[in-house]
Protein backbone atom coordinates (compact mmCIF):
# COMPACT_ATOMS: atom_id res chain seq x y z
CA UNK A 1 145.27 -27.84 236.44
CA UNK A 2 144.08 -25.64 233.48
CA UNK A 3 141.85 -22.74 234.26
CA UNK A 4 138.13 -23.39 234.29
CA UNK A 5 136.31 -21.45 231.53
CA UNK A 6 134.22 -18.99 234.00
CA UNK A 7 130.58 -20.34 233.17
CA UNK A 8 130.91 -23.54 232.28
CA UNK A 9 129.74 -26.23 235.08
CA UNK A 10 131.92 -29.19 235.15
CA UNK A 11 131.87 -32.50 237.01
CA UNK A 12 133.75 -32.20 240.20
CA UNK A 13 136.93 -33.59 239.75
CA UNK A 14 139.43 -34.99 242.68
CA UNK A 15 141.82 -32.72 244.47
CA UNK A 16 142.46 -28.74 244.89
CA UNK A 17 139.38 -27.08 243.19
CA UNK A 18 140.31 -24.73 240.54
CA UNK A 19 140.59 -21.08 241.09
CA UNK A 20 141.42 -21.87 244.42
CA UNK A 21 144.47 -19.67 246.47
CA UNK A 22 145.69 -21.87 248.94
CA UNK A 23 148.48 -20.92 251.37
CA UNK A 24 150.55 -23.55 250.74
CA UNK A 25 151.67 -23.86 254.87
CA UNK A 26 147.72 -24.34 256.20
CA UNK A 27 145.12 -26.27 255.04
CA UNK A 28 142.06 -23.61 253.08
CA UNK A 29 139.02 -23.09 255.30
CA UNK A 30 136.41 -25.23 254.78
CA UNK A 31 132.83 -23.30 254.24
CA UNK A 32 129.60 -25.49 253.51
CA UNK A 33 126.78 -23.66 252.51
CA UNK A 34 122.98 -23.87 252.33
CA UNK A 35 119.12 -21.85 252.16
CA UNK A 36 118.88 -21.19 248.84
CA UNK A 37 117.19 -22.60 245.65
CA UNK A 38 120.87 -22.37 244.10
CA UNK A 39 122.88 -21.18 241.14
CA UNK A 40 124.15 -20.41 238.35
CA UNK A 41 121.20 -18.59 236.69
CA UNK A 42 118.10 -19.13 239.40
CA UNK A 43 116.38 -16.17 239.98
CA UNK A 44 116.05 -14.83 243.61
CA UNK A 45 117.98 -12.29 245.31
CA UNK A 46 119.90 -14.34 248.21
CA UNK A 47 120.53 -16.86 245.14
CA UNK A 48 121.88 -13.72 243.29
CA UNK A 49 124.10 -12.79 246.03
CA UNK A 50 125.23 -16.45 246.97
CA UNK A 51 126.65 -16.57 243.03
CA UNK A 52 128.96 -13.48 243.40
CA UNK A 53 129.91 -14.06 246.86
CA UNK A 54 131.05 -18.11 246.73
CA UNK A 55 133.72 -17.80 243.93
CA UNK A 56 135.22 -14.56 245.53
CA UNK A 57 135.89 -16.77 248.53
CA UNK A 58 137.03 -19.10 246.76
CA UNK A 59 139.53 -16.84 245.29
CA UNK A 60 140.57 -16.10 249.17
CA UNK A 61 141.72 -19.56 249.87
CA UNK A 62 138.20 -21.31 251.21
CA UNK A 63 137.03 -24.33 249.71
CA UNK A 64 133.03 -23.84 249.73
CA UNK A 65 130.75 -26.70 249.46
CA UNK A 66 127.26 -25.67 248.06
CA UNK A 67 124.16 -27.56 248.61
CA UNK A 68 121.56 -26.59 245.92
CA UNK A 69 117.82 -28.14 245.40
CA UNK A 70 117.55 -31.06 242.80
CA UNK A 71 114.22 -29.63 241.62
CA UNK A 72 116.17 -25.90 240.72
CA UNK A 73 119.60 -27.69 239.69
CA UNK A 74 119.77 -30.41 236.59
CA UNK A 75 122.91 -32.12 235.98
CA UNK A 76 125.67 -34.27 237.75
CA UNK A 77 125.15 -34.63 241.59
CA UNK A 78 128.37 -32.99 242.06
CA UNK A 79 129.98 -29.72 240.19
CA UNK A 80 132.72 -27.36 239.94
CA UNK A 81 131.49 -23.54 238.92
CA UNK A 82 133.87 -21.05 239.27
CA UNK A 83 135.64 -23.26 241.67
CA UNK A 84 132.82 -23.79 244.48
CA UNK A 85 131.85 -27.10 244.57
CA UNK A 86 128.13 -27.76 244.32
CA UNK A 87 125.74 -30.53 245.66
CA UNK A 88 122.40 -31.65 244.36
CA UNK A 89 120.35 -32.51 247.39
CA UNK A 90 116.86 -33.66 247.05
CA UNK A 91 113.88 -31.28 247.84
CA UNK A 92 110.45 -31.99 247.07
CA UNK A 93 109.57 -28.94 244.68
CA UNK A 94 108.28 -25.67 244.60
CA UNK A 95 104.57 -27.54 244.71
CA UNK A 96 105.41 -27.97 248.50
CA UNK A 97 106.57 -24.33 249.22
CA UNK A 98 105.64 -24.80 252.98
CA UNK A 99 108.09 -28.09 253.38
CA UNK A 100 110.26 -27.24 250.57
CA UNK A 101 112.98 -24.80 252.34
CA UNK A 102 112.73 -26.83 255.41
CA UNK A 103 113.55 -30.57 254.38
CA UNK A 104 115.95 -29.53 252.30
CA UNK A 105 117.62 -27.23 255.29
CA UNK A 106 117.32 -30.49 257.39
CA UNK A 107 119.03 -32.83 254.79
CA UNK A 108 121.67 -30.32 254.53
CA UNK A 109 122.21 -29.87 257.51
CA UNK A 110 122.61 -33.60 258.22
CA UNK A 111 125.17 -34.04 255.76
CA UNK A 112 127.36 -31.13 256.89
CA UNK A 113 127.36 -33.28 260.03
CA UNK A 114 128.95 -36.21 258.03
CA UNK A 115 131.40 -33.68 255.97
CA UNK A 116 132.29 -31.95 259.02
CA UNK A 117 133.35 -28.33 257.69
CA UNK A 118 134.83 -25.83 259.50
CA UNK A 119 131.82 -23.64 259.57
CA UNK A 120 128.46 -24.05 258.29
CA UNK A 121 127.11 -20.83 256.16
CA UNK A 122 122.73 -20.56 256.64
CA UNK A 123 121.43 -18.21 254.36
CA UNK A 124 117.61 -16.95 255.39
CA UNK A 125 115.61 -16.87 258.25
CA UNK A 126 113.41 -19.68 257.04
CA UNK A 127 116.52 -22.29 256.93
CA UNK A 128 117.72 -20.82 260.08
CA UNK A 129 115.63 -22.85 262.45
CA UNK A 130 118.16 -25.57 261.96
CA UNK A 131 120.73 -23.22 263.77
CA UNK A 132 120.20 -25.09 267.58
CA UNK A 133 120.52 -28.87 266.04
CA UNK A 134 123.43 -27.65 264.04
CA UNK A 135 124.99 -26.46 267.56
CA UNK A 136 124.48 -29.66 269.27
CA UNK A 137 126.24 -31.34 266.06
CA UNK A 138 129.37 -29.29 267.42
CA UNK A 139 129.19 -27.54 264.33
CA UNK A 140 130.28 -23.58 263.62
CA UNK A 141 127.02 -21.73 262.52
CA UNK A 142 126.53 -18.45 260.58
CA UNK A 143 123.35 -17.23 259.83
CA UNK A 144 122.76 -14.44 257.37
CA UNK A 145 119.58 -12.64 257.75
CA UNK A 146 118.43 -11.60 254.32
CA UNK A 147 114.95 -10.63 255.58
CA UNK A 148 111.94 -10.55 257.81
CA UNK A 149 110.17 -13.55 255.47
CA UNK A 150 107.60 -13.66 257.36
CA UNK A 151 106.16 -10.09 256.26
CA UNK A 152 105.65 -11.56 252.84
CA UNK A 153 102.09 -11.54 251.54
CA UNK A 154 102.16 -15.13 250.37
CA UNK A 155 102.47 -16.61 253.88
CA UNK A 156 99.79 -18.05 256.13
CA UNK A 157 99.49 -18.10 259.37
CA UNK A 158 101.24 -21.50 260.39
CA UNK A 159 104.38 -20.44 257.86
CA UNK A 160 104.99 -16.91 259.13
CA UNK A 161 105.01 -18.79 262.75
CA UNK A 162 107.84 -20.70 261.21
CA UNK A 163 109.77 -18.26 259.96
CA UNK A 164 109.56 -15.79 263.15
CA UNK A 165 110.88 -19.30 264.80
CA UNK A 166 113.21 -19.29 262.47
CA UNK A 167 114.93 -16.42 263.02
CA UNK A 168 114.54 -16.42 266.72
CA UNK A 169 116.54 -19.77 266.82
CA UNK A 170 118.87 -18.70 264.02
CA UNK A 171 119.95 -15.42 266.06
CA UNK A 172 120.33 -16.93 269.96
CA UNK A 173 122.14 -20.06 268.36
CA UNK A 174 124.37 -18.90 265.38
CA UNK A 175 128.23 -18.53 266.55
CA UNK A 176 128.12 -15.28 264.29
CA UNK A 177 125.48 -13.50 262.73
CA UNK A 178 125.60 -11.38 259.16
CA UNK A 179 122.74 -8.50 258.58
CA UNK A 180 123.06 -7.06 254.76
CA UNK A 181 120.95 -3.57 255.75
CA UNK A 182 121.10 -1.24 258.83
CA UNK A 183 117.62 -1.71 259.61
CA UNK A 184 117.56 -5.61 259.83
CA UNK A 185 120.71 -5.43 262.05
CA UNK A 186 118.97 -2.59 264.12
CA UNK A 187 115.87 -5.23 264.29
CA UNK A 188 117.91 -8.58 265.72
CA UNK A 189 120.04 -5.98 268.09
CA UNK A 190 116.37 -4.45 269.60
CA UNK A 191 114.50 -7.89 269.54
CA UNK A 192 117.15 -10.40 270.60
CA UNK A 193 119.74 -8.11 272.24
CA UNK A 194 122.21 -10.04 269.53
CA UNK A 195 125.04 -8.17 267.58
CA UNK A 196 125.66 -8.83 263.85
CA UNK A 197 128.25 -7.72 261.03
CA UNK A 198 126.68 -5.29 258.81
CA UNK A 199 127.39 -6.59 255.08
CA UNK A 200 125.55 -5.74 252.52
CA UNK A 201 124.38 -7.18 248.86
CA UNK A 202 127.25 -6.15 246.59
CA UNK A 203 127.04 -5.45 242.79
CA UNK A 204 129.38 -5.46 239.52
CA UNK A 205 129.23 -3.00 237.02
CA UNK A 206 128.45 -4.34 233.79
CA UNK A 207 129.75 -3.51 230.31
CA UNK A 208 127.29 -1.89 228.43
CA UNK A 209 126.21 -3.85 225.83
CA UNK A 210 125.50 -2.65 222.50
CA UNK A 211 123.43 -5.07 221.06
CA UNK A 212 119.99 -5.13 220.92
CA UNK A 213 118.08 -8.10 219.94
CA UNK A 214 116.17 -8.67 223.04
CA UNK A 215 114.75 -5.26 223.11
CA UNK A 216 113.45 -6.34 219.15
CA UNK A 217 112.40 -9.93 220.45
CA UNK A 218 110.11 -7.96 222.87
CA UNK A 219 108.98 -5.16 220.48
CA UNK A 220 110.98 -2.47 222.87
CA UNK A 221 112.10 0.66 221.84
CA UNK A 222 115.73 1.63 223.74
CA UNK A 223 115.07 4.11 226.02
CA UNK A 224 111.60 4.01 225.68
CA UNK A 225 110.40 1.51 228.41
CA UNK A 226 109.87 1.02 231.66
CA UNK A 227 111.59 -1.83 233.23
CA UNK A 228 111.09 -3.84 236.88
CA UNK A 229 112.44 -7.28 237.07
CA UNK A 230 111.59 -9.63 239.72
CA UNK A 231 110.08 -12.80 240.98
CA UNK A 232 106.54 -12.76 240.07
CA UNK A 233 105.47 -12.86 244.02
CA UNK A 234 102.54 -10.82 245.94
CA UNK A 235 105.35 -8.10 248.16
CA UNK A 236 106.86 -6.97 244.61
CA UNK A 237 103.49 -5.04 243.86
CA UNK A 238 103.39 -5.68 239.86
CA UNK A 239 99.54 -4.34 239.75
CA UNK A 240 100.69 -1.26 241.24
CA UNK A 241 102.84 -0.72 238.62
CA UNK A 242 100.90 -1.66 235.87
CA UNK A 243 98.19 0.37 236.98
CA UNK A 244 100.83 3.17 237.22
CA UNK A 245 101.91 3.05 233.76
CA UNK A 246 98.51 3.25 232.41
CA UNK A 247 97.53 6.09 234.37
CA UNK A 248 101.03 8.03 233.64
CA UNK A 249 100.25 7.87 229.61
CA UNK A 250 103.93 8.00 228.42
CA UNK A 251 103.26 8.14 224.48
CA UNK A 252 105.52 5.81 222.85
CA UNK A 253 106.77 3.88 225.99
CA UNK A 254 106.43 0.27 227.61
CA UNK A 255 106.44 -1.66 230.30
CA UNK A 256 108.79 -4.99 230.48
CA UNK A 257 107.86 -7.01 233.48
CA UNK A 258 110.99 -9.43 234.00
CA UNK A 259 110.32 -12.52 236.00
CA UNK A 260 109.23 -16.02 235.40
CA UNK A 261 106.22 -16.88 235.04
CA UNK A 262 105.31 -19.73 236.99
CA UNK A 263 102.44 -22.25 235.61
CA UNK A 264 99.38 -22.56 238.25
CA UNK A 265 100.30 -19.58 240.64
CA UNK A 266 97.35 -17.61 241.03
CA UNK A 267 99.40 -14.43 241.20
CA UNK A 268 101.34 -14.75 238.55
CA UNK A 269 97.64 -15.27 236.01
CA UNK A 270 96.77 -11.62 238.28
CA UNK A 271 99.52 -10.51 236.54
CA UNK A 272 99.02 -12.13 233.18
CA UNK A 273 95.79 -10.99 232.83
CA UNK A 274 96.57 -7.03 233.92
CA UNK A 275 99.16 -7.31 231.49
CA UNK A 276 97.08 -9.43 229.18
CA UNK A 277 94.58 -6.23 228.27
CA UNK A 278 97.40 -3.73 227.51
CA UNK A 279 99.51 -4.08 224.35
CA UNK A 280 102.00 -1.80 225.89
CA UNK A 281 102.75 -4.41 228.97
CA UNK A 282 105.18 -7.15 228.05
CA UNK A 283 105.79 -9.74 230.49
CA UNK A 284 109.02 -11.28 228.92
CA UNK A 285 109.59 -14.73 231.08
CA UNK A 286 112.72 -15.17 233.23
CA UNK A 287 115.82 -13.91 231.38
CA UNK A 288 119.68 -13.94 232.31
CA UNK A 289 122.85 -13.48 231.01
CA UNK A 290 123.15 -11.55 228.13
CA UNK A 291 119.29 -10.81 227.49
CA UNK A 292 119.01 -9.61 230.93
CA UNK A 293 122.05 -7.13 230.34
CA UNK A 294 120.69 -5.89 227.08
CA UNK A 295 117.13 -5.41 228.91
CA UNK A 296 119.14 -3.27 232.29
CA UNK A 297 121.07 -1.52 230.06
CA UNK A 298 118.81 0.06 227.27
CA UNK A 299 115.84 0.81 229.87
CA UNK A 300 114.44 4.60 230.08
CA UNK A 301 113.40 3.89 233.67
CA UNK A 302 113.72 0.99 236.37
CA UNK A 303 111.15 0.77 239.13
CA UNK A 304 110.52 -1.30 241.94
CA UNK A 305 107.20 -0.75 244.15
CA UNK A 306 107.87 -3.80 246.31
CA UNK A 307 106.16 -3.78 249.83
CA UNK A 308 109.08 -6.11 251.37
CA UNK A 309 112.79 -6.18 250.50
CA UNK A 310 116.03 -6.75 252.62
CA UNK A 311 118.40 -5.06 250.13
CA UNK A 312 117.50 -5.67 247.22
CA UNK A 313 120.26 -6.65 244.57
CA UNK A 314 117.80 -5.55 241.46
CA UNK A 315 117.95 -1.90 242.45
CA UNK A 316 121.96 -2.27 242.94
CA UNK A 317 121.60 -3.43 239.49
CA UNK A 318 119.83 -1.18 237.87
CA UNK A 319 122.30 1.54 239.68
CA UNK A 320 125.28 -0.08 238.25
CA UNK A 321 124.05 0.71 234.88
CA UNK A 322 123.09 4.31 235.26
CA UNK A 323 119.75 4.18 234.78
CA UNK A 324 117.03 6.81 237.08
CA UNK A 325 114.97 4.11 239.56
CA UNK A 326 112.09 5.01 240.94
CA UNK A 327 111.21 2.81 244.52
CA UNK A 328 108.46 2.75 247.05
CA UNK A 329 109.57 4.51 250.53
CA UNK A 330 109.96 1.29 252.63
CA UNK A 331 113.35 1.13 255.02
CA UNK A 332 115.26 -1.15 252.56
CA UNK A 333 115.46 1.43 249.93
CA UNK A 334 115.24 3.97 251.67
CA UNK A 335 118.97 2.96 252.53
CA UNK A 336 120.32 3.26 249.69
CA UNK A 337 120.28 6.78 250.72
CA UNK A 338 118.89 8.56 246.96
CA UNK A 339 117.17 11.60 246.32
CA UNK A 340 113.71 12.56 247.32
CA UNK A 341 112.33 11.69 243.46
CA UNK A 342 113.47 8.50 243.81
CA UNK A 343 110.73 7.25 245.87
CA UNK A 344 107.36 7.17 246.77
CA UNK A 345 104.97 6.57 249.91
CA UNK A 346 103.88 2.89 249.15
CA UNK A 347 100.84 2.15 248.26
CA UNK A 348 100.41 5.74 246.97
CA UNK A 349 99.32 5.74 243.43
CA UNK A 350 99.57 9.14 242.77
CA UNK A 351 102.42 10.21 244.06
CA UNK A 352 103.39 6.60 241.78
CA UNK A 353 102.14 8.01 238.56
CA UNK A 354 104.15 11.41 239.36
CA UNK A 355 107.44 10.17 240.02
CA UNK A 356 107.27 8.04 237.11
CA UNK A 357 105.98 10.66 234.43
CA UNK A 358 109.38 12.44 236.27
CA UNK A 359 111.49 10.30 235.56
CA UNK A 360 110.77 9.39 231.76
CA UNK A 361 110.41 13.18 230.63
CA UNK A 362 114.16 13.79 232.19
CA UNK A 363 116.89 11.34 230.57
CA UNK A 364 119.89 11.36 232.58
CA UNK A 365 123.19 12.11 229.87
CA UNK A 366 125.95 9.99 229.27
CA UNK A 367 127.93 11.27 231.83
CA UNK A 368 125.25 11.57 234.58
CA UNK A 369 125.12 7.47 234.08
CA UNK A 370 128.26 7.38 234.54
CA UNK A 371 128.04 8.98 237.84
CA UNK A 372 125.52 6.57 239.00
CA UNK A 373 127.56 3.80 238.50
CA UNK A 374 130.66 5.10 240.68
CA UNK A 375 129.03 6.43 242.99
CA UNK A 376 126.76 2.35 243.50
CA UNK A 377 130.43 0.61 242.86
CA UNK A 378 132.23 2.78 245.40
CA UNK A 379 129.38 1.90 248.14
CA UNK A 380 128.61 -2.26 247.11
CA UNK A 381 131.93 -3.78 245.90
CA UNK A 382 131.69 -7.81 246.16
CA UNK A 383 135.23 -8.00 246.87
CA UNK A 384 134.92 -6.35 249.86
CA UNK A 385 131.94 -8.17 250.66
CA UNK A 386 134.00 -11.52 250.11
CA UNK A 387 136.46 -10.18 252.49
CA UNK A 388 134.24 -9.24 255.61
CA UNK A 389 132.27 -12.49 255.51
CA UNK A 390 135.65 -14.28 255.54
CA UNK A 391 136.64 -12.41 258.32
CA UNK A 392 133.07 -13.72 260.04
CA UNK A 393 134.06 -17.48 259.17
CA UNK A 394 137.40 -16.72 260.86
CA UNK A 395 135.74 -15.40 264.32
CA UNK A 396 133.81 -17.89 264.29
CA UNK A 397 136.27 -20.32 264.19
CA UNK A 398 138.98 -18.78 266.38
CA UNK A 399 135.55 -17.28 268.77
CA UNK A 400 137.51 -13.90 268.57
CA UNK A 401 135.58 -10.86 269.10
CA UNK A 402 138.30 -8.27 266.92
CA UNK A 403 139.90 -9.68 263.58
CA UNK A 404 141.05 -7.41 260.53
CA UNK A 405 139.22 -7.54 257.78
CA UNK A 406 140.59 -8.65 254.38
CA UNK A 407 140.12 -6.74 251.31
């Protein structure tokens, strides 16, 4: 079968899906996945990291199966991208965020009971809480914990009790368990006595694009603009920053706020109208691809003052293309293990405006980028990633304890 072009989504055709490694002498491993909005091109971190991680595997022999929300996903019911096989299931809509994650988890899960995989891959807490029923299915769980959820700002009462009963459930009954930072792994081993495999959110460096037609779409100046991109959600702390880069008065600068902008959220118009009475505050939608690229790779700064993260891939971004990042001081970046001027207590406006003035009056050169970028690739390479969570599906299919990692 001819090669796939490597973006283009396809209708899924019969037999051995392409890009697929297969030891011709046993049958590939067969993965199904779900938790997630889904992807190509949906913004969200564990979406993010579910569209570099699924191809790699497929790469190492697995055929993956995943189950993406019809409200996120348009197209056939069933696709090949990159060869990993994904499934429109119905959800009701982002309208219903309380029921969304968890009917869809439940549907799912229900028809990895039918398909009958050789493991079943949860991603988030939330989703989680379908570990038990997935156990007395006689199914193989693994639950990645991308998060304590239920720390997010957006969540009543009722949800947060939920999600804290999601990841209880998801931790006693998974068959193996996958942390991406020290500190969540530290968390489930100290609340629930559980071990996990420590594997982080991975990043690719980029080319460096050249081009720069977003940056004159959006009236920015290369080098000359403060950049955060992000959903447009309570725990990223957009106001802060805004307020921030008012107060810091870098002549000539701007602010690009990168996230879409969802219609009737009352957080997103907070935002709107913050941005709304500054001409130097752009708030430039969702972009991807190309635009997104262009945006990462001609910023002066790249800051992220969220309250709640688990590790977030935006920062490994922005690291992968050289650029100074300035972060609030909560565990998850913290972990990333920078220097003292890359961060800030949270919350601390000040010490905000400081680090940020910092950071625009001293450009890093050409080769200090450069350093940036090996020194993020060396520590969050996907194809290692790829080749530790394999090594989790195969424990938890031969219940071994020790097993070598693949590379």
């Amino acid at each position: 079968m001819a090669e796939l072009p490597p973006n283009r989504v396809v209708p899924l055709a019969t037999g051995k899906c392409a890009g697929c490694l297969v030891d011709s002498m046993k049958p590939p491993m067969r993965v199904m996945v779900f938790g997630f909005r889904g992807f190509p091109g949906v913004q969200g971190g564990i979406e993010t990291h579910a569209e570099h991680l699924y191809p790699l595997l497929v790469e190492k022999g697995c055929r993956v199966d995943v189950v993406v929300r019809t409200c996120y996903m348009e197209g056939e019911c069933h696709h090949l991208w990159k060869g990993v096989r994904l499934h429109r299931l119905w959800a009701p809509g982002p309208r219903f965020k309380g029921i969304e994650a968890f009917l869809h988890s439940l549907l799912s899960l229900l028809a990895a009971a039918m398909l009958r995989p050789d493991v079943v891959h949860i991603h988030a807490i939330g989703p989680a809480i379908m570990a038990p029923l997935g156990k007395l299915l006689g199914l193989r769980i693994v639950v990645t914990h991308h998060g304590p959820d239920y720390e997010r700002e957006k969540w009543g009462r009722a949800a947060r009790f939920v999600l804290k009963l999601g990841e209880r459930l998801g931790m006693r009954f998974a068959d193996r368990r996958i942390t991406i930072s020290r500190v969540i792994q530290e968390r489930v081993q100290l609340e629930y006595g559980m071990g996990s495999e420590l594997i982080p959110n991975g990043v690719i460096i980029p080319e460096m694009p050249k081009t720069q037609s977003t940056l004159r779409r959006f009236g920015l100046e290369a080098g000359r603009y403060v950049l955060m991109v992000s959903r447009l959600v309570p725990e990223k702390r957009h106001l802060d920053l805004i307020e921030a880069f008012c107060r810091a008065g870098l002549t000539g600068w701007r602010l690009a706020l990168v996230g879409g902008l969802e219609p009737g959220d009352d957080y997103v118009h907070s935002v709107a109208r913050a941005a709304g009475g500054n001409d130097h505050v752009v708030l430039t939608g969702y972009q991807s691809g190309p635009a997104l690229q262009e945006l990462y790779a001609h910023a002066g700064v790249f800051v992220l003052p969220s309250s709640h993260e688990g590790l977030p891939i935006v920062l490994l971004e922005a690291l992968s293309y050289g650029l100074p990042v300035l972060a609030s001081d909560i565990p998850a970046h913290l972990e990333l293990g920078l220097s003292a001027r890359h961060y800030y207590p949270l919350g601390d406006m000040d010490a905000m405006v400081t680090g940020l003035a910092a950071l625009a009056a001293q450009r890093p050169s050409r080769s200090q980028r450069e350093e940036i970028r090996a020194w993020v690739t060396e520590r969050y390479d996907w194809q290692k990633i790829a080749g530790r969570t394999l090594a989790v599906y195969r424990q938890a299919v031969l219940n071994e304890r020790d097993c070598s990692w693949d590379s």
